[in-house]
N, C-alpha and C. Protein backbone atom coordinates (compact mmCIF):
# COMPACT_ATOMS: atom_id res chain seq x y z
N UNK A 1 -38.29 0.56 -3.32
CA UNK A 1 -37.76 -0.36 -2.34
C UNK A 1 -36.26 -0.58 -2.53
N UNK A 2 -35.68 -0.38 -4.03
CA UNK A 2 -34.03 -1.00 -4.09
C UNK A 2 -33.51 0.32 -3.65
N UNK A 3 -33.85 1.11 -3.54
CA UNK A 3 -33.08 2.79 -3.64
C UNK A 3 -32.88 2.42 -1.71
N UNK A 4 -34.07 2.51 -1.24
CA UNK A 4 -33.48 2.13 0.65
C UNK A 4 -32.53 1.10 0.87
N UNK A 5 -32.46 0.07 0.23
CA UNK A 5 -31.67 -1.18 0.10
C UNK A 5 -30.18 -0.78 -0.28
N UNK A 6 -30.25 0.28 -1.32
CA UNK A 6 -29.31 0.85 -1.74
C UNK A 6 -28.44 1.69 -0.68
N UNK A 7 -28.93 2.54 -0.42
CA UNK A 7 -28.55 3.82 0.71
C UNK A 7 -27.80 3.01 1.56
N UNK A 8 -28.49 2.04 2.04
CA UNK A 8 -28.27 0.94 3.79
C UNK A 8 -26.89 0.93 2.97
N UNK A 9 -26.88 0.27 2.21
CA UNK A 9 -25.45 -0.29 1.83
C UNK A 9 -24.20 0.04 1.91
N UNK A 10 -24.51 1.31 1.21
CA UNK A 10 -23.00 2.90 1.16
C UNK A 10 -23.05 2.67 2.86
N UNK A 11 -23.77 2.07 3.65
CA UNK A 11 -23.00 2.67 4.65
C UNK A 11 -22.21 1.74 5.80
N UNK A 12 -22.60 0.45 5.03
CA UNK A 12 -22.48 -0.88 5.61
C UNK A 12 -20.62 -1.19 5.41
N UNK A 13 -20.01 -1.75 6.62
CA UNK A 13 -17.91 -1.90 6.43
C UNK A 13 -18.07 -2.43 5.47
N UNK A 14 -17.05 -2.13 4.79
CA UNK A 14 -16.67 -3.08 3.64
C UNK A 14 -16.01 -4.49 4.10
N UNK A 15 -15.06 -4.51 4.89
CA UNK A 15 -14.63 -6.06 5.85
C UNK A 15 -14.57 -5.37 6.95
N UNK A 16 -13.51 -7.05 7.42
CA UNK A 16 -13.76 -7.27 8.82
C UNK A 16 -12.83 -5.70 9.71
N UNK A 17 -11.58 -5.60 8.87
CA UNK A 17 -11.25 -4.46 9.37
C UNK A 17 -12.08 -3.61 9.51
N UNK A 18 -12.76 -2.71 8.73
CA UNK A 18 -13.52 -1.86 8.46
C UNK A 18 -14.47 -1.80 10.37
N UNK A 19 -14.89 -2.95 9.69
CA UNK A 19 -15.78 -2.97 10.78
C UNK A 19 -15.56 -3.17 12.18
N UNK A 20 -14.02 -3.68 12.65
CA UNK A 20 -13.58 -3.45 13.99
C UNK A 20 -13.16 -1.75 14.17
N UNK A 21 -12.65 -1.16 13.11
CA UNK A 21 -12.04 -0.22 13.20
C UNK A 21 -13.73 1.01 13.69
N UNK A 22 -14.78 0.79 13.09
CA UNK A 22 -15.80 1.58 13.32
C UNK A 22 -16.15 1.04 14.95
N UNK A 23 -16.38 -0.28 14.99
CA UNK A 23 -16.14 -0.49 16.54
C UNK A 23 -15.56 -0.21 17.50
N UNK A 24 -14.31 -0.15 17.38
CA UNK A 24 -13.14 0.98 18.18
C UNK A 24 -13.34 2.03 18.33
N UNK A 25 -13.47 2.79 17.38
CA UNK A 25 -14.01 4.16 17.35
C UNK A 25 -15.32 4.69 18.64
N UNK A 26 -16.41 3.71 18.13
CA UNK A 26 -17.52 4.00 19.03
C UNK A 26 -17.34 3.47 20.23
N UNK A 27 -16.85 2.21 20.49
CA UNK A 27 -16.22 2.43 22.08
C UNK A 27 -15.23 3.11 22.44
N UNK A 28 -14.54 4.62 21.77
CA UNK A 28 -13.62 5.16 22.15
C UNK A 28 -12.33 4.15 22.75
N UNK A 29 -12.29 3.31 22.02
CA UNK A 29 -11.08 2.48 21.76
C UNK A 29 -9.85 3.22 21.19
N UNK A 30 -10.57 3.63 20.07
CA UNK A 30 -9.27 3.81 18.79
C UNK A 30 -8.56 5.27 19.24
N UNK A 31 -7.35 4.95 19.20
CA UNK A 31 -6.69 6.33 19.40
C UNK A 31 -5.75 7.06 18.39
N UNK A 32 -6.01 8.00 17.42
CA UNK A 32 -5.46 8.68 16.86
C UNK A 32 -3.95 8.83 16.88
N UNK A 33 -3.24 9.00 16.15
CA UNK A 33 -1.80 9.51 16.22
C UNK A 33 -1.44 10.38 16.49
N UNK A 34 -0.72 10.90 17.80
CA UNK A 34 -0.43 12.03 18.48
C UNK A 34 -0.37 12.67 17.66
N UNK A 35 1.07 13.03 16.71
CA UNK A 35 1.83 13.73 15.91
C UNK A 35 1.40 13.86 14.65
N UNK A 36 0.14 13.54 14.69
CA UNK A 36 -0.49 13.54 12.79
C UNK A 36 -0.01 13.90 12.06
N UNK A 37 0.67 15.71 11.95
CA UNK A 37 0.54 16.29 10.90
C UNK A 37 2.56 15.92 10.83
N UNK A 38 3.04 15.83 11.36
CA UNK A 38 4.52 15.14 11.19
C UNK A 38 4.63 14.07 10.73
N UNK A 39 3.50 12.89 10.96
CA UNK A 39 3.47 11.60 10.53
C UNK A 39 3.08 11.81 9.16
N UNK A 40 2.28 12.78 9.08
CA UNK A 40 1.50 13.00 7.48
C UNK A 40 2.90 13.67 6.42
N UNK A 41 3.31 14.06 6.94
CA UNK A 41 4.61 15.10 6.46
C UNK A 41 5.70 13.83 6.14
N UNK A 42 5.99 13.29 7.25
CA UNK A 42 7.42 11.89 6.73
C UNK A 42 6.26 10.60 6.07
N UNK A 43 5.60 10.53 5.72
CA UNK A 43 4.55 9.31 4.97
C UNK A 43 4.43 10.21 3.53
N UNK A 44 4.60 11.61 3.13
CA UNK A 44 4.37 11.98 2.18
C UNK A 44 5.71 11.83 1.66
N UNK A 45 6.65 12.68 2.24
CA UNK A 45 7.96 12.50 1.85
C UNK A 45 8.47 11.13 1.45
N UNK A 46 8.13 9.94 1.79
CA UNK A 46 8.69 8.60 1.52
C UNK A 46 7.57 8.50 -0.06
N UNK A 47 6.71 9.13 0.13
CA UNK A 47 5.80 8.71 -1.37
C UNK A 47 6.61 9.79 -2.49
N UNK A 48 7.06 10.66 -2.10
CA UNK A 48 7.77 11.92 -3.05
C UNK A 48 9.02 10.66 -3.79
N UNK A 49 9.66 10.07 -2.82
CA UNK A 49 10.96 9.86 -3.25
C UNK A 49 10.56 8.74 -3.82
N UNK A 50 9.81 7.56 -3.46
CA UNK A 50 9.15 6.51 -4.00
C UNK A 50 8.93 7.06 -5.60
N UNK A 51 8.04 7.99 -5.79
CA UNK A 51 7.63 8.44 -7.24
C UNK A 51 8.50 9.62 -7.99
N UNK A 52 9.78 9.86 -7.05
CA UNK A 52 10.48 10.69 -7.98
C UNK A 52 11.36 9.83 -9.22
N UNK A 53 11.34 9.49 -10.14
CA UNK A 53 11.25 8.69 -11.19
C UNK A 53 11.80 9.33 -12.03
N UNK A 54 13.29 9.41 -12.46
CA UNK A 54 13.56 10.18 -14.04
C UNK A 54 14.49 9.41 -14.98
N UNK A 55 14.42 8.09 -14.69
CA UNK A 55 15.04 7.19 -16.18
C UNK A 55 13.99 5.95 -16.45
N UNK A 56 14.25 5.50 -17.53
CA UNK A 56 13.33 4.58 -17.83
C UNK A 56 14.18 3.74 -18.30
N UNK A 57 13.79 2.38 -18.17
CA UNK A 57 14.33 1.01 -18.77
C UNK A 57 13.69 -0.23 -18.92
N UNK A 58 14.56 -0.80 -20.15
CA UNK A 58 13.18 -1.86 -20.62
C UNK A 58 14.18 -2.74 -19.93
N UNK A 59 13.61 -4.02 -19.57
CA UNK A 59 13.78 -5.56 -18.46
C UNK A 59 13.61 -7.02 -19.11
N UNK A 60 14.47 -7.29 -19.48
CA UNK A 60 13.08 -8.89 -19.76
C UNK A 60 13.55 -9.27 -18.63
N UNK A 61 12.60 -10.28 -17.77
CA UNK A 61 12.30 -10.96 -17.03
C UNK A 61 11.69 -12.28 -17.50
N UNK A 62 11.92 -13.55 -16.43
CA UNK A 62 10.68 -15.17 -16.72
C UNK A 62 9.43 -14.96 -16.30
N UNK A 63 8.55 -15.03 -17.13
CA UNK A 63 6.99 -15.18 -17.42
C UNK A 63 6.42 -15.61 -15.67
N UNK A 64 7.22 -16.72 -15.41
CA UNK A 64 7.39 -17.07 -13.62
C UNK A 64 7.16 -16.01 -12.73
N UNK A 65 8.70 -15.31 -12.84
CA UNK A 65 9.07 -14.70 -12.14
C UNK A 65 8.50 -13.40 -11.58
N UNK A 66 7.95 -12.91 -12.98
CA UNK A 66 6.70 -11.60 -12.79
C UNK A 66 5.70 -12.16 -12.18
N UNK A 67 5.43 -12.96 -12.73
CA UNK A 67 3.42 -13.55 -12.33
C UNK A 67 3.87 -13.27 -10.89
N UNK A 68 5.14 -13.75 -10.04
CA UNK A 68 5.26 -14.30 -8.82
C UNK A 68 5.21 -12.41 -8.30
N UNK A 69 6.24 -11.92 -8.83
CA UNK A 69 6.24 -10.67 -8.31
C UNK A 69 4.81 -9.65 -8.36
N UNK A 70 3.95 -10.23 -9.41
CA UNK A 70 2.69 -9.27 -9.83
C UNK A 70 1.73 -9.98 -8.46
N UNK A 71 1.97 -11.19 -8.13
CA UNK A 71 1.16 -11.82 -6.96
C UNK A 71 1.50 -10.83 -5.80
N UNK A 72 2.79 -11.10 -4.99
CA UNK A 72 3.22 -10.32 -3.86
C UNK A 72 2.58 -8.57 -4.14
N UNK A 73 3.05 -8.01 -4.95
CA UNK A 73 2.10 -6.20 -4.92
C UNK A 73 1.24 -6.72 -4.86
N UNK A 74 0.11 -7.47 -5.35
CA UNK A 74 -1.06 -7.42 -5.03
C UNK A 74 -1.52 -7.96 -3.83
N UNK A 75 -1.13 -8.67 -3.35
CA UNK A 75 -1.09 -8.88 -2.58
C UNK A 75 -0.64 -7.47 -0.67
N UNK A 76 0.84 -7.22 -1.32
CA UNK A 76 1.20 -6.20 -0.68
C UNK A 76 -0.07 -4.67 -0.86
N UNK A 77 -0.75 -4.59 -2.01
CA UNK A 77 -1.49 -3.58 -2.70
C UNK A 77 -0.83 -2.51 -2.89
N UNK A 78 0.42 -2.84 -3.52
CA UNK A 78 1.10 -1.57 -4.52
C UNK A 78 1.16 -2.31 -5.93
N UNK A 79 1.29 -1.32 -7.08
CA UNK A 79 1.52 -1.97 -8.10
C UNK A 79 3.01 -2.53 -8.20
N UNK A 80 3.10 -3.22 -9.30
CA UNK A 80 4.37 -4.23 -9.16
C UNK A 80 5.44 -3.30 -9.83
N UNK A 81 5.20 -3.07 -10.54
CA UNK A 81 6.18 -1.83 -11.38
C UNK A 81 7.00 -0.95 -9.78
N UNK A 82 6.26 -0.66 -9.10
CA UNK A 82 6.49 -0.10 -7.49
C UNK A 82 7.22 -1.20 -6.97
N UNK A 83 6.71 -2.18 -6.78
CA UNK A 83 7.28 -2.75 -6.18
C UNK A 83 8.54 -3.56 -6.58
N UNK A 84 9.14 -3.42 -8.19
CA UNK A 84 10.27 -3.98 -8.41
C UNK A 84 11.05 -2.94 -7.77
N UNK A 85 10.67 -1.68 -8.33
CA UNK A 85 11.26 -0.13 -7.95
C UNK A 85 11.56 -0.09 -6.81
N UNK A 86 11.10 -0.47 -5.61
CA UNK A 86 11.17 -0.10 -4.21
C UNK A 86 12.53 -1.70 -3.80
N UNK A 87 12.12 -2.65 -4.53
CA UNK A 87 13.42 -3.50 -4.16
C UNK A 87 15.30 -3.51 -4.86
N UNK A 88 14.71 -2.67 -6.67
CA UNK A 88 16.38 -2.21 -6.50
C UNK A 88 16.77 -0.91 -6.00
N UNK A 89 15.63 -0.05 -5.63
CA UNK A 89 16.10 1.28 -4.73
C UNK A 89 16.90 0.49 -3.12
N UNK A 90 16.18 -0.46 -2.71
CA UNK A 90 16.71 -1.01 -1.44
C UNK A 90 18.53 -1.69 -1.55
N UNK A 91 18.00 -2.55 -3.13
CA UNK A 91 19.44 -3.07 -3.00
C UNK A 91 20.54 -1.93 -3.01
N UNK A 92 20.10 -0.95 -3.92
CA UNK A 92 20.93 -0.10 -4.63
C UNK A 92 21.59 1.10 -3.28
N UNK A 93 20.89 0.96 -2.44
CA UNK A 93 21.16 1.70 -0.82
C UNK A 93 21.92 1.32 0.16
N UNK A 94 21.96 -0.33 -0.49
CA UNK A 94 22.61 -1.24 0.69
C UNK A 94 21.69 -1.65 1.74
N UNK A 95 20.42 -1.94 1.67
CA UNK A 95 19.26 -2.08 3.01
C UNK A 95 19.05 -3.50 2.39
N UNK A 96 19.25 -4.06 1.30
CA UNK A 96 19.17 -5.29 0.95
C UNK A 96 20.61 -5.90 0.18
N UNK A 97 20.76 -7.72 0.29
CA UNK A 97 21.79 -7.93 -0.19
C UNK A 97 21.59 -8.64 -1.09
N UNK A 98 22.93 -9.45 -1.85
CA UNK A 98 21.50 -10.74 -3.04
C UNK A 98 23.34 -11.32 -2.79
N UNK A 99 23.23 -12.68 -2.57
CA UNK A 99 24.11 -13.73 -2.78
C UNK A 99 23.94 -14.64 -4.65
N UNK A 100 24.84 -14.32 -5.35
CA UNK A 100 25.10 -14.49 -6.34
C UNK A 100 25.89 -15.77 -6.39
């Protein structure tokens, strides 16, 4: 009896997204991205440069200040280490400013 109980499950949305998004689908709602394999191509390329990575450095930071930043990635669902990375790559580009 748990093994059928089981099966049902794997196939049950995980949330609410999940489960509008399978809804869409079956009312031929949802519409695919024209350009997939270009979209797939510039979404990889932004992950290449995101993880091209060749110095390392140690940080102290306030006990605060991480917890706060380890909240937002998780929140955002990247890790935070990424996500300090992705905000001094921004400053460091000029796409962000910081008033001192």
């Amino acid at each position: 009896m748990k093994i059928n109980k089981l099966k049902k499950s794997i196939y049950e949305p995980i949330d609410n997204e999940e489960r509008q998004l399978i809804k869409d689908i079956e009312n031929n709602v949802f519409v695919s991205v024209p350009n997939k394999d270009e979209e797939i191509k510039r979404y990889v390329s932004y992950a290449k440069n995101m993880i091209k990575k060749d110095k390392r450095m140690t940080l102290r930071i306030a006990r605060d200040d991480l917890e706060k930043i380890q909240d937002k990635a998780i929140k955002s669902g990247i890790p935070y280490q990424t996500l300090i990375s992705s905000l001094i790559r921004q400053y460091a580009n000029g796409r962000i400013s910081l008033s001192v």
